[in-house]
C-alpha atoms as a PDB file:
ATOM      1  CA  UNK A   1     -10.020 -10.044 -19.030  1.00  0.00           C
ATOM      2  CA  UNK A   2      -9.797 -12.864 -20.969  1.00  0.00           C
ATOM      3  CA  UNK A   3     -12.322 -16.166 -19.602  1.00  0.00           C
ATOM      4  CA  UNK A   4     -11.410 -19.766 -20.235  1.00  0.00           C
ATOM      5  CA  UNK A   5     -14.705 -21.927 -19.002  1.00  0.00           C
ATOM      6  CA  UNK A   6     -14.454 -25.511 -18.664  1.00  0.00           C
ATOM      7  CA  UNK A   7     -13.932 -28.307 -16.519  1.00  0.00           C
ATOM      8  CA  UNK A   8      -9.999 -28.773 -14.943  1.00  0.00           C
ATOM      9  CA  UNK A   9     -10.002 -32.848 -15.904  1.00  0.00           C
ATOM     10  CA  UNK A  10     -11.132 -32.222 -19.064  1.00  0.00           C
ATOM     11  CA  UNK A  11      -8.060 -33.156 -21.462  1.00  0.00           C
ATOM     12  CA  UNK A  12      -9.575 -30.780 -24.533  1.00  0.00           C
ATOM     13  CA  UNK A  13      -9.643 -27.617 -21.475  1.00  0.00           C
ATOM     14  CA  UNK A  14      -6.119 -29.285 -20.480  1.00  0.00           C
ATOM     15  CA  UNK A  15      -4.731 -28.291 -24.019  1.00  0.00           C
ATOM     16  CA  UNK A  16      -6.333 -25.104 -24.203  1.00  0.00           C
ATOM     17  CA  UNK A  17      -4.858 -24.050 -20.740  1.00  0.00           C
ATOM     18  CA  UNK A  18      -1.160 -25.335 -22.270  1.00  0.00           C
ATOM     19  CA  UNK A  19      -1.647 -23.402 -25.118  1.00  0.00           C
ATOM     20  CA  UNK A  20      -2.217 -20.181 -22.998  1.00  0.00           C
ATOM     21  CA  UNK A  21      -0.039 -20.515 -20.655  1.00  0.00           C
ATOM     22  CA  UNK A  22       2.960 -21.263 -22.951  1.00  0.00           C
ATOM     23  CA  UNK A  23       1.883 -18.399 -24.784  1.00  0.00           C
ATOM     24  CA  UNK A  24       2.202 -15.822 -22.097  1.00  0.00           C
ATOM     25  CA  UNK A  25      -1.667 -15.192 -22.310  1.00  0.00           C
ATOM     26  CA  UNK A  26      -3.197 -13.606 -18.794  1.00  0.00           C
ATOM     27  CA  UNK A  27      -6.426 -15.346 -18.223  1.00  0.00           C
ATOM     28  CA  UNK A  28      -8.576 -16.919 -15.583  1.00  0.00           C
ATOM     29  CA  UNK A  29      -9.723 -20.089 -15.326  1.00  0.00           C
ATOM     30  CA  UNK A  30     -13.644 -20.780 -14.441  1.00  0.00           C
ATOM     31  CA  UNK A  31     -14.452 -24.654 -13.488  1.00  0.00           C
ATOM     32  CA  UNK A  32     -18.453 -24.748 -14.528  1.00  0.00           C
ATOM     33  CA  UNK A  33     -18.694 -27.482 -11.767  1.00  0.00           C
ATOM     34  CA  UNK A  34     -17.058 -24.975  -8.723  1.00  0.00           C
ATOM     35  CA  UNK A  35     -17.946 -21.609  -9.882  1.00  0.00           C
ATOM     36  CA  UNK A  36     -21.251 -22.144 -10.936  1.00  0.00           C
ATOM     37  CA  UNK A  37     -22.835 -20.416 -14.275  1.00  0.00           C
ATOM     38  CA  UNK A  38     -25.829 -18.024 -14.228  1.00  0.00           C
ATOM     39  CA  UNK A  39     -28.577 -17.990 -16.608  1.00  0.00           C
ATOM     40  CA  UNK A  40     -27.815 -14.856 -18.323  1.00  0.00           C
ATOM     41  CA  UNK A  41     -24.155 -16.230 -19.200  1.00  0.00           C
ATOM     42  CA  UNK A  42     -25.688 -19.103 -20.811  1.00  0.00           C
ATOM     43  CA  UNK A  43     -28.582 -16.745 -22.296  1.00  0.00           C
ATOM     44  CA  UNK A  44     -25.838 -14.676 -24.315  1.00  0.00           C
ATOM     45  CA  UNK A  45     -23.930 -17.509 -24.944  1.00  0.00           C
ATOM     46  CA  UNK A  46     -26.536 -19.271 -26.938  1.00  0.00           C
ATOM     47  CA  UNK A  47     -27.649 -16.013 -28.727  1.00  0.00           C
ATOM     48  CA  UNK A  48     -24.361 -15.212 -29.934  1.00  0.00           C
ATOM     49  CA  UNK A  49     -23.303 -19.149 -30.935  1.00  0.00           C
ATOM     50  CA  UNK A  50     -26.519 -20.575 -31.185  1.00  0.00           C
ATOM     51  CA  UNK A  51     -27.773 -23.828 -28.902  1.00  0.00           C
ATOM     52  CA  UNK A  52     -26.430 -25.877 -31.850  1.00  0.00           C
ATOM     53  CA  UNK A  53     -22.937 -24.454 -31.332  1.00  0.00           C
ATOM     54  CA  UNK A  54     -22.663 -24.455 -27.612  1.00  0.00           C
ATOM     55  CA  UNK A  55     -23.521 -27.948 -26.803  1.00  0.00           C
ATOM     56  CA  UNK A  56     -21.445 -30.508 -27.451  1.00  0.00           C
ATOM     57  CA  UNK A  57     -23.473 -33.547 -29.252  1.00  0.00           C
ATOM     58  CA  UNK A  58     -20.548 -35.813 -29.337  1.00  0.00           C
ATOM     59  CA  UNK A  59     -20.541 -35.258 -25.135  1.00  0.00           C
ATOM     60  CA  UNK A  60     -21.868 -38.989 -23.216  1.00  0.00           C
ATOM     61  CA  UNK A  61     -23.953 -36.033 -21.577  1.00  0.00           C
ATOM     62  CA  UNK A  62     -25.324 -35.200 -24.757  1.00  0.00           C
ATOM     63  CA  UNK A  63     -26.187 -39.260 -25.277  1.00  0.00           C
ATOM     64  CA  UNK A  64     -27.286 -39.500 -21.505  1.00  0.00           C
ATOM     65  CA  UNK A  65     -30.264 -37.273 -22.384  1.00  0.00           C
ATOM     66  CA  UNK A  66     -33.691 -38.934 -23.007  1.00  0.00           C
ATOM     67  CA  UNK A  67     -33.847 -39.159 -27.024  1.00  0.00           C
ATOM     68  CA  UNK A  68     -37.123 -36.959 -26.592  1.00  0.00           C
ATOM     69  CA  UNK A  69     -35.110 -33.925 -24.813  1.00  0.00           C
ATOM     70  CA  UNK A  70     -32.613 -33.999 -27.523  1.00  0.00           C
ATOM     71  CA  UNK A  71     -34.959 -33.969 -30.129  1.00  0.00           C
ATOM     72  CA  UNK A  72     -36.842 -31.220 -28.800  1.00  0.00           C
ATOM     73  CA  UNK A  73     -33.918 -29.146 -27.950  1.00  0.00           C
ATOM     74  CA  UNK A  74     -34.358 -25.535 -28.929  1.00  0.00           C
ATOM     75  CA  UNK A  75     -33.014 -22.183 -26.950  1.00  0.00           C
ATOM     76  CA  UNK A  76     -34.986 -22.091 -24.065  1.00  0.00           C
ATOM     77  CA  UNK A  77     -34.979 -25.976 -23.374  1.00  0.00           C
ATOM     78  CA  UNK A  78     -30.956 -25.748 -23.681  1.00  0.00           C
ATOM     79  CA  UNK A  79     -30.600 -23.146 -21.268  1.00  0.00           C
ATOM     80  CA  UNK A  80     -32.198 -25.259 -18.248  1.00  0.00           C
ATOM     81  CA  UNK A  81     -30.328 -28.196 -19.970  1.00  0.00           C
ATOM     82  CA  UNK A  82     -27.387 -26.353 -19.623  1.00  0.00           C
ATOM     83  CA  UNK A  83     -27.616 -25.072 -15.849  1.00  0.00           C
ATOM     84  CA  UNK A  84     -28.755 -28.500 -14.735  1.00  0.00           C
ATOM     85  CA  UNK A  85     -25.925 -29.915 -16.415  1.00  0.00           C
ATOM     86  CA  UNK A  86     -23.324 -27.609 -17.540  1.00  0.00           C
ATOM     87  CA  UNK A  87     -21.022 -30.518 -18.838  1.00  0.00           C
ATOM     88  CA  UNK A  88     -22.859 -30.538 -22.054  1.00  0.00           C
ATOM     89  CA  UNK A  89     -21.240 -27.072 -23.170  1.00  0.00           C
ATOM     90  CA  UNK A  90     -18.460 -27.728 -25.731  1.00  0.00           C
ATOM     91  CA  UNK A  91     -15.327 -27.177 -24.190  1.00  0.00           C
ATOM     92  CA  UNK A  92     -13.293 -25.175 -23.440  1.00  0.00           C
ATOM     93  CA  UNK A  93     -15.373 -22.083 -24.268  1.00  0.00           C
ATOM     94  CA  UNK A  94     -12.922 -19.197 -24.469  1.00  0.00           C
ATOM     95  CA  UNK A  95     -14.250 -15.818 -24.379  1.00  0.00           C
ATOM     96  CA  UNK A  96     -11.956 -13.079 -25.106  1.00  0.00           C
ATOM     97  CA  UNK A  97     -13.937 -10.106 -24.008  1.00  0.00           C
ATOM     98  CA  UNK A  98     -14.692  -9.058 -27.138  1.00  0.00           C
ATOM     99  CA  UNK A  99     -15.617 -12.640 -28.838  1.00  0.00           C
ATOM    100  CA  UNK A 100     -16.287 -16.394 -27.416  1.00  0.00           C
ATOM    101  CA  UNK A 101     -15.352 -19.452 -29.446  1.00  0.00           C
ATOM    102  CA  UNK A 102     -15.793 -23.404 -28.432  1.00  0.00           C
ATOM    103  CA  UNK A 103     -13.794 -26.298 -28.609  1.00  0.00           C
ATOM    104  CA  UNK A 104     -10.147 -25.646 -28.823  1.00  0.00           C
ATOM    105  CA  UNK A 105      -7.509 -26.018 -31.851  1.00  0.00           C
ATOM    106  CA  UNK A 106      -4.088 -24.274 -31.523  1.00  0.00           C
ATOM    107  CA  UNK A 107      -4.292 -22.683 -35.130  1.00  0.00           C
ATOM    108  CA  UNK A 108      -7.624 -21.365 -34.202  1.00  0.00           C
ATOM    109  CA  UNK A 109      -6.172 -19.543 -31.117  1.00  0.00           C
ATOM    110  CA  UNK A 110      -3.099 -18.506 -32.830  1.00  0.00           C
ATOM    111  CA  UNK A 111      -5.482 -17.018 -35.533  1.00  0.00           C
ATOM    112  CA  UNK A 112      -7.718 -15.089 -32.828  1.00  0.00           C
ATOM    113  CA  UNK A 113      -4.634 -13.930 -30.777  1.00  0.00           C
ATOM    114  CA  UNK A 114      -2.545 -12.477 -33.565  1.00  0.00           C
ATOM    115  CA  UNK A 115      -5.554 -10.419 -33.963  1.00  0.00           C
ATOM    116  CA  UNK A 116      -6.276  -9.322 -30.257  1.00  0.00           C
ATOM    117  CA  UNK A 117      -3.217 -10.223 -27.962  1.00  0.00           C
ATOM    118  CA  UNK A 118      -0.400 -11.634 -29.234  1.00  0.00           C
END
């Protein structure tokens, strides 16, 4: 089952969700703010993307951090980061079952699903 993580007023997620739909891709939504994210999700996350990957450092979360969290940022640190405040994943993160990719562009998707779904 294919997994599209974000938030629903996100505009990026908003795209993403377009993109699918208009497609005729079967997926579920989850909203990291109502359905909640458990540490092992963000745990394989961050070993298969890296920290670097999953967080977004263009986010005003991101910036809202003290300079001294950011700095010292490494894989452990982001994964209580990320629980506390899950809004400074890069959305949408899209995981396919198989793969999980961040951020959303329509030729990326159209590249993955011509390989898995479409």
């Amino acid at each position: 089952m294919i997994t599209l993580y974000g938030i629903k007023n996100c505009d990026t997620v908003k795209k993403a969700r377009r993109w699918l739909d208009e497609h005729g891709i079967d997926y579920r939504f989850h909203d990291f703010r109502e359905d909640g994210l458990s540490k092992a999700q963000v745990e394989g996350w961050i070993a298969e993307l890296g920290w670097e990957n999953l967080l977004n450092k263009r986010s005003t979360s991101w910036k809202a951090l003290p300079p001294e969290q950011r700095d010292s940022m490494d894989e452990r640190s982001a994964t209580g980061a990320v629980l506390e405040q899950p809004t400074l994943i890069k959305r949408p993160l899209l995981d396919t079952g198989k793969e999980r990719r961040t951020g959303f562009k329509a030729t990326d998707y159209q590249a993955l699903f011509s390989r898995h779904t479409l």
